[in-house]
PDB file of N, CA and C in Angstrom:
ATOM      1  N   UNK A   1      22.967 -63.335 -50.906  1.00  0.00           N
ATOM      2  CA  UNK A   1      22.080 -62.207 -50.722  1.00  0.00           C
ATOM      3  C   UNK A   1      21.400 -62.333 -49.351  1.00  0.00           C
ATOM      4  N   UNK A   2      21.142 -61.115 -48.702  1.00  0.00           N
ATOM      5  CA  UNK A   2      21.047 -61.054 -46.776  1.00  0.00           C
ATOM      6  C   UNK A   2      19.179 -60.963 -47.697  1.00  0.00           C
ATOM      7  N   UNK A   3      18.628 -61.383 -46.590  1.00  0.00           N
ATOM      8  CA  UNK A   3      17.228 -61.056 -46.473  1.00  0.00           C
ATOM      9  C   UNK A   3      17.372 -60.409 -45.008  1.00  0.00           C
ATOM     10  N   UNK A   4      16.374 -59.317 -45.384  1.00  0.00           N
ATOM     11  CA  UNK A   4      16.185 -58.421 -44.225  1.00  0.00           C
ATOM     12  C   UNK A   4      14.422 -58.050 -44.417  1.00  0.00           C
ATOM     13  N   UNK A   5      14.243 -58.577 -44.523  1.00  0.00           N
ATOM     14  CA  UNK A   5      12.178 -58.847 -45.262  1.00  0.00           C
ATOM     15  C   UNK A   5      11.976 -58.862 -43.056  1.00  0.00           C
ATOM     16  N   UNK A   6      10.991 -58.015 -43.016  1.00  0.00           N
ATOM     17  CA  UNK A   6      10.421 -58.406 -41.577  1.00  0.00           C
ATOM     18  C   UNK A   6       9.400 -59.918 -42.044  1.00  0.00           C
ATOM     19  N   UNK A   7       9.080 -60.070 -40.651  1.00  0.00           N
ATOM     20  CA  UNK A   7       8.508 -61.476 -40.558  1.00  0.00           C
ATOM     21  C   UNK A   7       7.013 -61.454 -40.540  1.00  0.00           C
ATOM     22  N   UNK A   8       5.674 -61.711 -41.341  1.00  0.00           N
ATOM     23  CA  UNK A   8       4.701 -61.548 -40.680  1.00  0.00           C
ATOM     24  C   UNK A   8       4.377 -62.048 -39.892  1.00  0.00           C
ATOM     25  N   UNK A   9       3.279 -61.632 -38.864  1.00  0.00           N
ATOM     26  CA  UNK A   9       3.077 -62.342 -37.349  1.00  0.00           C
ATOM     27  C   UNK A   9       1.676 -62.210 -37.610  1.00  0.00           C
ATOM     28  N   UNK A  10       0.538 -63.159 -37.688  1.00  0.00           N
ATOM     29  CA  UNK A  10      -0.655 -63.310 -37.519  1.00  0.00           C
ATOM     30  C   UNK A  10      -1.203 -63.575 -36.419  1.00  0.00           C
ATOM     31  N   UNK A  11      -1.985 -62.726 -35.801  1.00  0.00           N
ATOM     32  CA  UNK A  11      -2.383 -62.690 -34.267  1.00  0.00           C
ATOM     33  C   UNK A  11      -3.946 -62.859 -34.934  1.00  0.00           C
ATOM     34  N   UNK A  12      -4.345 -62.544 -36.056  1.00  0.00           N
ATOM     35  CA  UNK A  12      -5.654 -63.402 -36.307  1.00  0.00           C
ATOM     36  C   UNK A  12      -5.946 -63.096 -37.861  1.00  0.00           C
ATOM     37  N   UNK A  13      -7.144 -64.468 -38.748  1.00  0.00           N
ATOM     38  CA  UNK A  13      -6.777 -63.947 -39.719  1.00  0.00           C
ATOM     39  C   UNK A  13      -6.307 -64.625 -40.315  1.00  0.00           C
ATOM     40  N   UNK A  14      -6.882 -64.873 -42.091  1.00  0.00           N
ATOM     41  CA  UNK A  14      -5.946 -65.187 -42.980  1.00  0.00           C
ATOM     42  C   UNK A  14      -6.464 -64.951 -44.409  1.00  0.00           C
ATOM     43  N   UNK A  15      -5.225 -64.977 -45.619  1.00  0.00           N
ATOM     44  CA  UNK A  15      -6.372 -64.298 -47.002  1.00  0.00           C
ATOM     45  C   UNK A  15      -5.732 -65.591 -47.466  1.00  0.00           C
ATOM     46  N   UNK A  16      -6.493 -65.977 -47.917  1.00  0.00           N
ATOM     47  CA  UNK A  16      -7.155 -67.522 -48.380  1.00  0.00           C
ATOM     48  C   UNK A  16      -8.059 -67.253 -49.328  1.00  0.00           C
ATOM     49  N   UNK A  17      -8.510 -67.918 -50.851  1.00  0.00           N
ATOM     50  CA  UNK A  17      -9.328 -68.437 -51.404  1.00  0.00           C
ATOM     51  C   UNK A  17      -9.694 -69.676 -51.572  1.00  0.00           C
ATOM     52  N   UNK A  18     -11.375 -69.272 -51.408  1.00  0.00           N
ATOM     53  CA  UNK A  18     -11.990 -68.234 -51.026  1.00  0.00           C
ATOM     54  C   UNK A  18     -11.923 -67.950 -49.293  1.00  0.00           C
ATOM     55  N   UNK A  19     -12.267 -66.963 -49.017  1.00  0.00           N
ATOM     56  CA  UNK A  19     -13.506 -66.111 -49.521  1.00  0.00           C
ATOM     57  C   UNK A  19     -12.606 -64.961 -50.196  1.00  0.00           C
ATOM     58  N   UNK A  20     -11.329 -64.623 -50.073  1.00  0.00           N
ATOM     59  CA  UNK A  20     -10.727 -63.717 -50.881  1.00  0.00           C
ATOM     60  C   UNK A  20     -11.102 -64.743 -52.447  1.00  0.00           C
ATOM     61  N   UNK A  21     -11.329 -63.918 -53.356  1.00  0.00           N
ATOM     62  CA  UNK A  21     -10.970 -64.030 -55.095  1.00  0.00           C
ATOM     63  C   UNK A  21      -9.522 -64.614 -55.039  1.00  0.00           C
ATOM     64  N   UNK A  22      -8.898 -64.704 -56.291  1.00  0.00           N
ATOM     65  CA  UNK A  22      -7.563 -65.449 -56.335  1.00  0.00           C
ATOM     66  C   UNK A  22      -7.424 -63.855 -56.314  1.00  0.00           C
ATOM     67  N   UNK A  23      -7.485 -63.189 -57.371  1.00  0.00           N
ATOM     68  CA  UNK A  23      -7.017 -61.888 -57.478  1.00  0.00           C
ATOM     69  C   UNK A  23      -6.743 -61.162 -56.584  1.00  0.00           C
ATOM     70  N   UNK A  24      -7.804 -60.710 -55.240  1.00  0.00           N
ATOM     71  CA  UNK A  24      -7.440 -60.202 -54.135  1.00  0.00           C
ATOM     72  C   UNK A  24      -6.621 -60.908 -53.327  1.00  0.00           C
ATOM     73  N   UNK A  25      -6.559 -62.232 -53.112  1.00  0.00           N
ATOM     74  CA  UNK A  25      -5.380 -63.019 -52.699  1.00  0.00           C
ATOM     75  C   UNK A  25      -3.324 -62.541 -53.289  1.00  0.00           C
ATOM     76  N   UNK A  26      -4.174 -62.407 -54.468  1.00  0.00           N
ATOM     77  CA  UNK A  26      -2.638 -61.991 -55.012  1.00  0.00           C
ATOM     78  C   UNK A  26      -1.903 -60.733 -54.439  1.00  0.00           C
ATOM     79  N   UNK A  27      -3.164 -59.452 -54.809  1.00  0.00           N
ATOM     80  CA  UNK A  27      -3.145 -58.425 -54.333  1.00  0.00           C
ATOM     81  C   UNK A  27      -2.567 -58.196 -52.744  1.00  0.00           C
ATOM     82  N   UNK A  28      -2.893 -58.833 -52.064  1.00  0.00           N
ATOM     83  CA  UNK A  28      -3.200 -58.647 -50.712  1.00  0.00           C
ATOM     84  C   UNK A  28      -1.299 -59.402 -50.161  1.00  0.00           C
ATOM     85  N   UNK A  29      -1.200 -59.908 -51.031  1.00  0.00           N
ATOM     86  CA  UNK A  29       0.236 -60.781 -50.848  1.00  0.00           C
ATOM     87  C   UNK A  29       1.195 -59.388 -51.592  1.00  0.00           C
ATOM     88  N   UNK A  30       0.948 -59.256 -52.594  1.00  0.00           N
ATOM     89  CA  UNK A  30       1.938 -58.252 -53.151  1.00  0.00           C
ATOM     90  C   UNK A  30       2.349 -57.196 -52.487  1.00  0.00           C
ATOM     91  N   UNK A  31       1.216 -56.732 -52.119  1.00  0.00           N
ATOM     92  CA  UNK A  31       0.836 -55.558 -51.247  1.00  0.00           C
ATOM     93  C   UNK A  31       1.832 -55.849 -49.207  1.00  0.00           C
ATOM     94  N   UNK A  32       1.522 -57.057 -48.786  1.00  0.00           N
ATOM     95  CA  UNK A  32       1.821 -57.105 -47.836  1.00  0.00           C
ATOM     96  C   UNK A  32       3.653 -57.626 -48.032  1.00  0.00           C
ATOM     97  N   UNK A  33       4.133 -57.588 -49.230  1.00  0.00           N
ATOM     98  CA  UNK A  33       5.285 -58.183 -49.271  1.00  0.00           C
ATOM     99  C   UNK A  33       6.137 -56.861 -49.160  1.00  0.00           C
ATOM    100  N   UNK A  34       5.363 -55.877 -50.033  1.00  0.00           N
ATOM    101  CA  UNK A  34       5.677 -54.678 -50.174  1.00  0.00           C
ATOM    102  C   UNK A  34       6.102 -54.072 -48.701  1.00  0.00           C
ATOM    103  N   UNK A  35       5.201 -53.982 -47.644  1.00  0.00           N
ATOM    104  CA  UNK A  35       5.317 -53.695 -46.305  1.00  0.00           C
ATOM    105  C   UNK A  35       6.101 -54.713 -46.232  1.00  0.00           C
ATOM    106  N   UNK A  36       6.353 -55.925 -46.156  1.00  0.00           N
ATOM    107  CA  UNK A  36       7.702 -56.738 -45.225  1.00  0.00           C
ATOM    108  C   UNK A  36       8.916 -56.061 -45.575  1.00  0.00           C
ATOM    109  N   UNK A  37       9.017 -55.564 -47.209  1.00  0.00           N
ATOM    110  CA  UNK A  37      10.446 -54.776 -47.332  1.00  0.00           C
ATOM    111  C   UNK A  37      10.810 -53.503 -47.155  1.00  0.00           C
ATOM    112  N   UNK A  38       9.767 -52.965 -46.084  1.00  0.00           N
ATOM    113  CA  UNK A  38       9.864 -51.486 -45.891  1.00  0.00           C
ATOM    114  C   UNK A  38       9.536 -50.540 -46.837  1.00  0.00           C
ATOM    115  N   UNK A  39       8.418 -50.708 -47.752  1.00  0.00           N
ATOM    116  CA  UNK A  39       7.790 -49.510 -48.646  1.00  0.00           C
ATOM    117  C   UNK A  39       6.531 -49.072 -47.435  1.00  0.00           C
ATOM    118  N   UNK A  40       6.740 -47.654 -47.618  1.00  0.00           N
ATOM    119  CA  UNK A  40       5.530 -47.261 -46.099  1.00  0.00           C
ATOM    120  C   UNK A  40       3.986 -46.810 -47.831  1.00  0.00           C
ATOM    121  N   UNK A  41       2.752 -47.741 -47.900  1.00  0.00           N
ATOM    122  CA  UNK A  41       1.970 -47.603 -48.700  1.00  0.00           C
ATOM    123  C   UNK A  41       1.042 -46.457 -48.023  1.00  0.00           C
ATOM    124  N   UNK A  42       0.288 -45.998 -49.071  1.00  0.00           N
ATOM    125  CA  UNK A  42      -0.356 -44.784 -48.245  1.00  0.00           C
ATOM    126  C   UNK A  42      -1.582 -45.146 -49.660  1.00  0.00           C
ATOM    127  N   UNK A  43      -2.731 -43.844 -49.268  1.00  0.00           N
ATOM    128  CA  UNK A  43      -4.020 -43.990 -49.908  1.00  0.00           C
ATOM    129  C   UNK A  43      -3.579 -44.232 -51.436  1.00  0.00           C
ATOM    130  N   UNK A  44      -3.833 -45.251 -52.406  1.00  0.00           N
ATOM    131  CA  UNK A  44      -5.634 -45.696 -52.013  1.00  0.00           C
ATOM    132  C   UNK A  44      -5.407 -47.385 -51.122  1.00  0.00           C
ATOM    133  N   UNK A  45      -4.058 -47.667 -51.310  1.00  0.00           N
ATOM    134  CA  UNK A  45      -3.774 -49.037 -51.185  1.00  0.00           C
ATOM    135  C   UNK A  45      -4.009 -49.133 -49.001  1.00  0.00           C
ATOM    136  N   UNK A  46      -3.156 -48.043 -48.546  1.00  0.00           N
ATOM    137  CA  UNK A  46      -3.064 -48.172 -46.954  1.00  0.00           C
ATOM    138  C   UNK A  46      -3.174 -46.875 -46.438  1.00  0.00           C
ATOM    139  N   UNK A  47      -3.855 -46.770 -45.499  1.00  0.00           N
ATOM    140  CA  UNK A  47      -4.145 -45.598 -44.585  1.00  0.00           C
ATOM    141  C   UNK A  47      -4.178 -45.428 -42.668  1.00  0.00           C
ATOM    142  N   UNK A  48      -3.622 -44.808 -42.400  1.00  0.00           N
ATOM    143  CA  UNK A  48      -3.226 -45.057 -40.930  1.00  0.00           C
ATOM    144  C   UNK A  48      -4.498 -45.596 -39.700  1.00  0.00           C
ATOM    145  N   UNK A  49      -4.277 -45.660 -39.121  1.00  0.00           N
ATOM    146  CA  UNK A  49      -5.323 -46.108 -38.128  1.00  0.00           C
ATOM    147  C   UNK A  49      -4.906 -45.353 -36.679  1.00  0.00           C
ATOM    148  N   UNK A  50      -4.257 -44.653 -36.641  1.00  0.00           N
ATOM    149  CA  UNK A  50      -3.813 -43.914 -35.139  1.00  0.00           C
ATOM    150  C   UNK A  50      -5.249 -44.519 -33.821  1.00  0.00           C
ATOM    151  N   UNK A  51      -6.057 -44.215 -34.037  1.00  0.00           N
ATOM    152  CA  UNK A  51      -7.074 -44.795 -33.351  1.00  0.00           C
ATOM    153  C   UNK A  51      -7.254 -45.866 -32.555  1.00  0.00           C
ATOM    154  N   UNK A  52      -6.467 -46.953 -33.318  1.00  0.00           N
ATOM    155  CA  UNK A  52      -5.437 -48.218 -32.924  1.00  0.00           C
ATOM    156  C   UNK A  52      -4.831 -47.858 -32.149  1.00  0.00           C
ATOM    157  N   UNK A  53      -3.755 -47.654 -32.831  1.00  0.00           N
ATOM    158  CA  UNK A  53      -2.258 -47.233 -32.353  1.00  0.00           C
ATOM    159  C   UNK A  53      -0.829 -47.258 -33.068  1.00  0.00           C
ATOM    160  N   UNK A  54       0.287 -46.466 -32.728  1.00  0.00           N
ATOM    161  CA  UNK A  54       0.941 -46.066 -32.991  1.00  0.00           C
ATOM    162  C   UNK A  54       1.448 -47.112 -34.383  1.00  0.00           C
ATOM    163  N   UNK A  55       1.548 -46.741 -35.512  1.00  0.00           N
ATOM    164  CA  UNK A  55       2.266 -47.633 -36.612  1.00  0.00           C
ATOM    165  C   UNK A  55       1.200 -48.595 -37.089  1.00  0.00           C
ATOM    166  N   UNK A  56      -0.176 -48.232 -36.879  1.00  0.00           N
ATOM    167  CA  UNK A  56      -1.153 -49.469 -37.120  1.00  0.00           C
ATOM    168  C   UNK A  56      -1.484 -48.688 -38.484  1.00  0.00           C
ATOM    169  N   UNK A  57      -2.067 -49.128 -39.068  1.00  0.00           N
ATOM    170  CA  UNK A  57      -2.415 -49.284 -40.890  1.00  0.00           C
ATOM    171  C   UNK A  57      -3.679 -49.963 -41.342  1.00  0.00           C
ATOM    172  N   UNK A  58      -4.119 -49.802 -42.158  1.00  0.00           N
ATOM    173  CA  UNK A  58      -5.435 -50.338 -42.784  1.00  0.00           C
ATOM    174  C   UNK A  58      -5.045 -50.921 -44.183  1.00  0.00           C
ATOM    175  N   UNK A  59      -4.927 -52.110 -44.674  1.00  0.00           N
ATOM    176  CA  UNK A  59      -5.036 -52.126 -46.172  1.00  0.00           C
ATOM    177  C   UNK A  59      -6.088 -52.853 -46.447  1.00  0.00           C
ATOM    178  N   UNK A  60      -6.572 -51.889 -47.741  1.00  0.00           N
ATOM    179  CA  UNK A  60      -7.179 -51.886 -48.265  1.00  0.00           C
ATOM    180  C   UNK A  60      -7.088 -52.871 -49.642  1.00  0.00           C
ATOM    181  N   UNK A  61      -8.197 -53.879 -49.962  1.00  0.00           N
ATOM    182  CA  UNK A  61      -8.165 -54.522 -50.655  1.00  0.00           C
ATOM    183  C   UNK A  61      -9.455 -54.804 -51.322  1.00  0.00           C
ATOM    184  N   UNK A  62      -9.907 -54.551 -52.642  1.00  0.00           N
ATOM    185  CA  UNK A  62     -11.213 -54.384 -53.300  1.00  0.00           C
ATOM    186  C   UNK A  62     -11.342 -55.680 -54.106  1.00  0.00           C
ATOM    187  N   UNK A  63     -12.071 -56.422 -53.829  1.00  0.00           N
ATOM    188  CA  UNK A  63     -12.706 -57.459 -54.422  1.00  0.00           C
ATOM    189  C   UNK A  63     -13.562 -57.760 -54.950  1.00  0.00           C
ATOM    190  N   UNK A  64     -14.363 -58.844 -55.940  1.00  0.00           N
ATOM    191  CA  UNK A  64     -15.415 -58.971 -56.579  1.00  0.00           C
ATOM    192  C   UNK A  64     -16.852 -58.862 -55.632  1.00  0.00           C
ATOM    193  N   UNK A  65     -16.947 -59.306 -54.684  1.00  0.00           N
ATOM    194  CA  UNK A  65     -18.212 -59.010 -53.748  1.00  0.00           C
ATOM    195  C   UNK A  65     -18.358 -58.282 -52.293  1.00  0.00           C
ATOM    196  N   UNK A  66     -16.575 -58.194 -52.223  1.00  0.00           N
ATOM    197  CA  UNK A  66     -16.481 -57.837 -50.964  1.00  0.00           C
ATOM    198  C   UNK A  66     -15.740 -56.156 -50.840  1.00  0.00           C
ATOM    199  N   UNK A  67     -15.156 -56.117 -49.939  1.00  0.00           N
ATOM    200  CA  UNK A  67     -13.923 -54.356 -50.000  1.00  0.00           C
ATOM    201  C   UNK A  67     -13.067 -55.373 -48.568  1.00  0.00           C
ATOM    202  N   UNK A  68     -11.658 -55.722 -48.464  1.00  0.00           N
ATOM    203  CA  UNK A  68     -11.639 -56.424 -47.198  1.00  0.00           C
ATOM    204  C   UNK A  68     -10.669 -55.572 -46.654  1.00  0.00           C
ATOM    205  N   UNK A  69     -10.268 -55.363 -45.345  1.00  0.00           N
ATOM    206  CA  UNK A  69      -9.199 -54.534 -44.719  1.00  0.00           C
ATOM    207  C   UNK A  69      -8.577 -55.874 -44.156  1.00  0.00           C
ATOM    208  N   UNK A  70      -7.677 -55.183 -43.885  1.00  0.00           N
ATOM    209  CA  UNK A  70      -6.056 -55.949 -43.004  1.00  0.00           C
ATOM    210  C   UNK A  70      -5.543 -55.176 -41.932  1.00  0.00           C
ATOM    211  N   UNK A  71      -5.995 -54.586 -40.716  1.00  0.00           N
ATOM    212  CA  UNK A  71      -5.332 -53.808 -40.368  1.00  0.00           C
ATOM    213  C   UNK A  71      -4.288 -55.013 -39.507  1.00  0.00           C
ATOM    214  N   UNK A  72      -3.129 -54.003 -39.433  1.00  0.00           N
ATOM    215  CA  UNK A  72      -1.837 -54.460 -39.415  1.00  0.00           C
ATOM    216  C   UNK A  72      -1.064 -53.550 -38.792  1.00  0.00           C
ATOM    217  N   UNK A  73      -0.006 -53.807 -37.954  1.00  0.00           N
ATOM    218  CA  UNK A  73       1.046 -52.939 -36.720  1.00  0.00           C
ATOM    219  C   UNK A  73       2.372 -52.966 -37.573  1.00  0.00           C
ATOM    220  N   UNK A  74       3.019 -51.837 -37.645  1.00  0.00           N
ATOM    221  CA  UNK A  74       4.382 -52.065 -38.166  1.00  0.00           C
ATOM    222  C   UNK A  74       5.793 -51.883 -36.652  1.00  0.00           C
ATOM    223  N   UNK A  75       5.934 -53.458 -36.077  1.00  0.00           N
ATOM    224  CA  UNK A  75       6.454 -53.214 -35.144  1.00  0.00           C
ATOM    225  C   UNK A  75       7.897 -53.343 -35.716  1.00  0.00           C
ATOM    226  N   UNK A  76       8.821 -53.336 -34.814  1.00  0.00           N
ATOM    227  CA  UNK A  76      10.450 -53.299 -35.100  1.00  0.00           C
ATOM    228  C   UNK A  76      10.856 -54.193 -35.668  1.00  0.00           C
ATOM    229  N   UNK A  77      10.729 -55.258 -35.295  1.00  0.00           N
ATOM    230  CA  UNK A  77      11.455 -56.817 -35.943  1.00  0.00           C
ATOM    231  C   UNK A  77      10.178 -57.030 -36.528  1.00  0.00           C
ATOM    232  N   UNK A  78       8.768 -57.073 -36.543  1.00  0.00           N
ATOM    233  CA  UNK A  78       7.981 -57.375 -37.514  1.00  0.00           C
ATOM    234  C   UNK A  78       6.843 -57.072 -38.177  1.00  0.00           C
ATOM    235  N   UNK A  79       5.960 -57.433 -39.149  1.00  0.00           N
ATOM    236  CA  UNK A  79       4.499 -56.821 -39.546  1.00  0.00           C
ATOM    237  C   UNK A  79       3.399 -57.707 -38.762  1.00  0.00           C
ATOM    238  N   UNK A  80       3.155 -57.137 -37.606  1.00  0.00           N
ATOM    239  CA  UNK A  80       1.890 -57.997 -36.950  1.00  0.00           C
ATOM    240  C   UNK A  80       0.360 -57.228 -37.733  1.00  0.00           C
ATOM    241  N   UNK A  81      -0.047 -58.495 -37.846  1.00  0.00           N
ATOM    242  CA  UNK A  81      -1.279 -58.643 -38.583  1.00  0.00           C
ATOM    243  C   UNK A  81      -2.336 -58.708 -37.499  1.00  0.00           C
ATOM    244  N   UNK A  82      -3.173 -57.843 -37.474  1.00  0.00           N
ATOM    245  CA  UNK A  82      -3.844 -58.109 -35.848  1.00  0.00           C
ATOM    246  C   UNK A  82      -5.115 -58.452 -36.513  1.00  0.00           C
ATOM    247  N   UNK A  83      -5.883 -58.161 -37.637  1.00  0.00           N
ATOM    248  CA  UNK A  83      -7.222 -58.487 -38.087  1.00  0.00           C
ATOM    249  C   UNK A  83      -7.077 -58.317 -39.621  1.00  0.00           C
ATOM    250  N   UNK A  84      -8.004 -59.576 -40.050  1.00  0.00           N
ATOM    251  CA  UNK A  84      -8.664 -59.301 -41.294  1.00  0.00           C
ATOM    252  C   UNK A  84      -9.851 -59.295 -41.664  1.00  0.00           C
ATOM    253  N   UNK A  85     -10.469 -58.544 -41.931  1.00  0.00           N
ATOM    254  CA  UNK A  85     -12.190 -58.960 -42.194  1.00  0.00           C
ATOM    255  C   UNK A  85     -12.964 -58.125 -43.473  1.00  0.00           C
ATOM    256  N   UNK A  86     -13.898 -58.528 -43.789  1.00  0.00           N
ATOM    257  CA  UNK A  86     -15.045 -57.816 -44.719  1.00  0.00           C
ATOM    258  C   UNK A  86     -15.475 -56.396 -44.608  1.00  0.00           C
ATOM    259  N   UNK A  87     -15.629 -55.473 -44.950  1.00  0.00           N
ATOM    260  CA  UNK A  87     -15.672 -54.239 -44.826  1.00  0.00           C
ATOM    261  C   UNK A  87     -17.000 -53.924 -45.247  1.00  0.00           C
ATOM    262  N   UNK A  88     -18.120 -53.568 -44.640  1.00  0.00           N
ATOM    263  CA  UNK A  88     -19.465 -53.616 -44.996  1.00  0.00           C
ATOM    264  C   UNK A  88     -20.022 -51.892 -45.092  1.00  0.00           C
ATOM    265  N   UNK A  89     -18.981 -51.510 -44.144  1.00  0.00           N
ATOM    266  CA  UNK A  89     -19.668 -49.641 -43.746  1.00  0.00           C
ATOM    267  C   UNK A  89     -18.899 -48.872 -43.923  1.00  0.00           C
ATOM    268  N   UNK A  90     -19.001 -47.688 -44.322  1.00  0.00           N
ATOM    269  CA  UNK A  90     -18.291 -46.811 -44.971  1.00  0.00           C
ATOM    270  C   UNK A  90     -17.126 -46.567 -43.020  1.00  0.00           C
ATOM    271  N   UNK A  91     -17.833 -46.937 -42.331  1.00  0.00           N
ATOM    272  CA  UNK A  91     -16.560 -46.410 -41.173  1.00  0.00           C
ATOM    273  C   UNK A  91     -16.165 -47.810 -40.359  1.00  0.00           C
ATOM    274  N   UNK A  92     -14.681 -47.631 -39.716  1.00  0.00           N
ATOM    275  CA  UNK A  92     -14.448 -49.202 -39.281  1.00  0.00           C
ATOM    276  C   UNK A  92     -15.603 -49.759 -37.872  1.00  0.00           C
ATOM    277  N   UNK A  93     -16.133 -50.915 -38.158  1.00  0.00           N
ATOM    278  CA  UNK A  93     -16.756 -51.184 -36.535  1.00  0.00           C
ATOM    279  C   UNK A  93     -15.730 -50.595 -35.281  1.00  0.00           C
ATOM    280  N   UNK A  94     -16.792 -49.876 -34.126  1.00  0.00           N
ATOM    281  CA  UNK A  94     -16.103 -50.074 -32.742  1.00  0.00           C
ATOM    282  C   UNK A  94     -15.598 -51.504 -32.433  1.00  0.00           C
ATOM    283  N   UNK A  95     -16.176 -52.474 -32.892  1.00  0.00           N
ATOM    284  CA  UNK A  95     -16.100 -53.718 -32.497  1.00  0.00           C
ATOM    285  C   UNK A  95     -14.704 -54.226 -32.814  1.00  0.00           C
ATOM    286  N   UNK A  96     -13.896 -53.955 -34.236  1.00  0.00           N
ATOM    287  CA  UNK A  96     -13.230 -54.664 -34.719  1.00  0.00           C
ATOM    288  C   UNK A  96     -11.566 -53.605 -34.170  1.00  0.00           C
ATOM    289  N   UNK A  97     -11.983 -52.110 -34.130  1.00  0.00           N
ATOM    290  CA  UNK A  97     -11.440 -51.541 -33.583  1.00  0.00           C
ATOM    291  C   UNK A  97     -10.516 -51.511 -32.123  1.00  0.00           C
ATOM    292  N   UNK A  98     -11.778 -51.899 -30.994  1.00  0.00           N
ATOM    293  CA  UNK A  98     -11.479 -52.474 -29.841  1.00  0.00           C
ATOM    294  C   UNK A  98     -10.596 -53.695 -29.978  1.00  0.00           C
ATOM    295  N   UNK A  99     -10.893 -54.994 -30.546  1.00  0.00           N
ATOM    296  CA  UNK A  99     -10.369 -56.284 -30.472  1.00  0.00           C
ATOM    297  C   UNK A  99      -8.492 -55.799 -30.996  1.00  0.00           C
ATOM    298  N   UNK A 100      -8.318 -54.870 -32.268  1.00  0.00           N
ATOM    299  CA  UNK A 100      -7.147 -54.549 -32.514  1.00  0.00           C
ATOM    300  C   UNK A 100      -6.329 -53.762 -31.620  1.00  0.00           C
ATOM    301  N   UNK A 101      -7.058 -53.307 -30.734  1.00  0.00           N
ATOM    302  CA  UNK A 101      -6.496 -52.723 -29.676  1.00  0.00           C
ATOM    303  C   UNK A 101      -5.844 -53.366 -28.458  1.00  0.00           C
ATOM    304  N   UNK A 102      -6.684 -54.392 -28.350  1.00  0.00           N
ATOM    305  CA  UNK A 102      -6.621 -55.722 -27.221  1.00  0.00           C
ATOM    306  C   UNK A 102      -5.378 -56.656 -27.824  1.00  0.00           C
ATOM    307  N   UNK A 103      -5.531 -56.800 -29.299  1.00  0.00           N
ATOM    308  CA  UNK A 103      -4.520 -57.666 -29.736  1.00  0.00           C
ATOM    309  C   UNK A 103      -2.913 -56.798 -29.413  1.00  0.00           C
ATOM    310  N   UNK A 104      -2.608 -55.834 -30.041  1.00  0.00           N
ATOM    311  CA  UNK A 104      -2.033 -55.316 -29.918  1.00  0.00           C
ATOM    312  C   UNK A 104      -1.168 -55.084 -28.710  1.00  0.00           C
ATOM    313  N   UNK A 105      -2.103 -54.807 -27.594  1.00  0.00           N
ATOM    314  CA  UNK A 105      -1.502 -54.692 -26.368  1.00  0.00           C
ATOM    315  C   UNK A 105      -0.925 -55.936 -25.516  1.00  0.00           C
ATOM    316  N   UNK A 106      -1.681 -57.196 -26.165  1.00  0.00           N
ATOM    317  CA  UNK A 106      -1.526 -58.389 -25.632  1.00  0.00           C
ATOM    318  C   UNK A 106       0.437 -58.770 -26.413  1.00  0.00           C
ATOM    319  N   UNK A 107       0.277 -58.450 -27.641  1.00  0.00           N
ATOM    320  CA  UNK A 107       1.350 -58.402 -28.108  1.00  0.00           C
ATOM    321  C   UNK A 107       2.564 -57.738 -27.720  1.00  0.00           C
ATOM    322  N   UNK A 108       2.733 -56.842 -27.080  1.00  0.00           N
ATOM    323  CA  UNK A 108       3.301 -56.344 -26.088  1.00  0.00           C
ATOM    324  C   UNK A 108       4.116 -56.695 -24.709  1.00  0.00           C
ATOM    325  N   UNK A 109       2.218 -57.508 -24.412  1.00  0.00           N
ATOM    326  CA  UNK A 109       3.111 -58.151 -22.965  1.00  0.00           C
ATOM    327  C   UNK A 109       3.685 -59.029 -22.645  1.00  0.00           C
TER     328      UNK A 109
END
């Protein structure tokens, strides 16, 4: 049997318990395995990020104390993971926004 699963690429970032729950750990694996085999997830699980850039994504992952995002690039040969963090405000930081932007482009060059 061929595996054709893209590769994840962590440019920063990791879901680990803790501070992920085991549960959101699981979640967050299922979910991202799902994207390595080419299922494109959409609301409530993933939602685009154009703002980013082109093929960037948000997943969404709800936990016991936290809400955590993943945003993540769906490039050709792989799923680059550019950030993971805690989700505190109903809108994403400029802050975390910018840095995915920087990662991204660095990834590139």
């Amino acid at each position: 049997m061929i595996n054709h699963d893209k590769p994840l690429i962590w440019l920063k970032g990791e879901v680990k318990s803790p501070p992920f729950s085991s549960e959101a750990r699981l979640e967050a694996g299922f979910l991202l395995r799902k994207i390595q085999q080419g299922d494109n997830l959409s609301l409530p699980h993933s939602r685009p990020m154009k703002m980013i850039g082109k093929s960037c994504h948000e997943l969404r992952i709800v936990d016991l104390n936290n809400t955590w995002r993943i945003v993540y690039h769906q490039a050709e040969d792989a799923i680059v993971i550019l950030e993971v963090f805690a989700k505190k405000t109903q809108q994403t930081p400029k802050k975390v926004i910018d840095i995915c932007k920087k990662r991204l482009k660095n990834y590139y060059s």
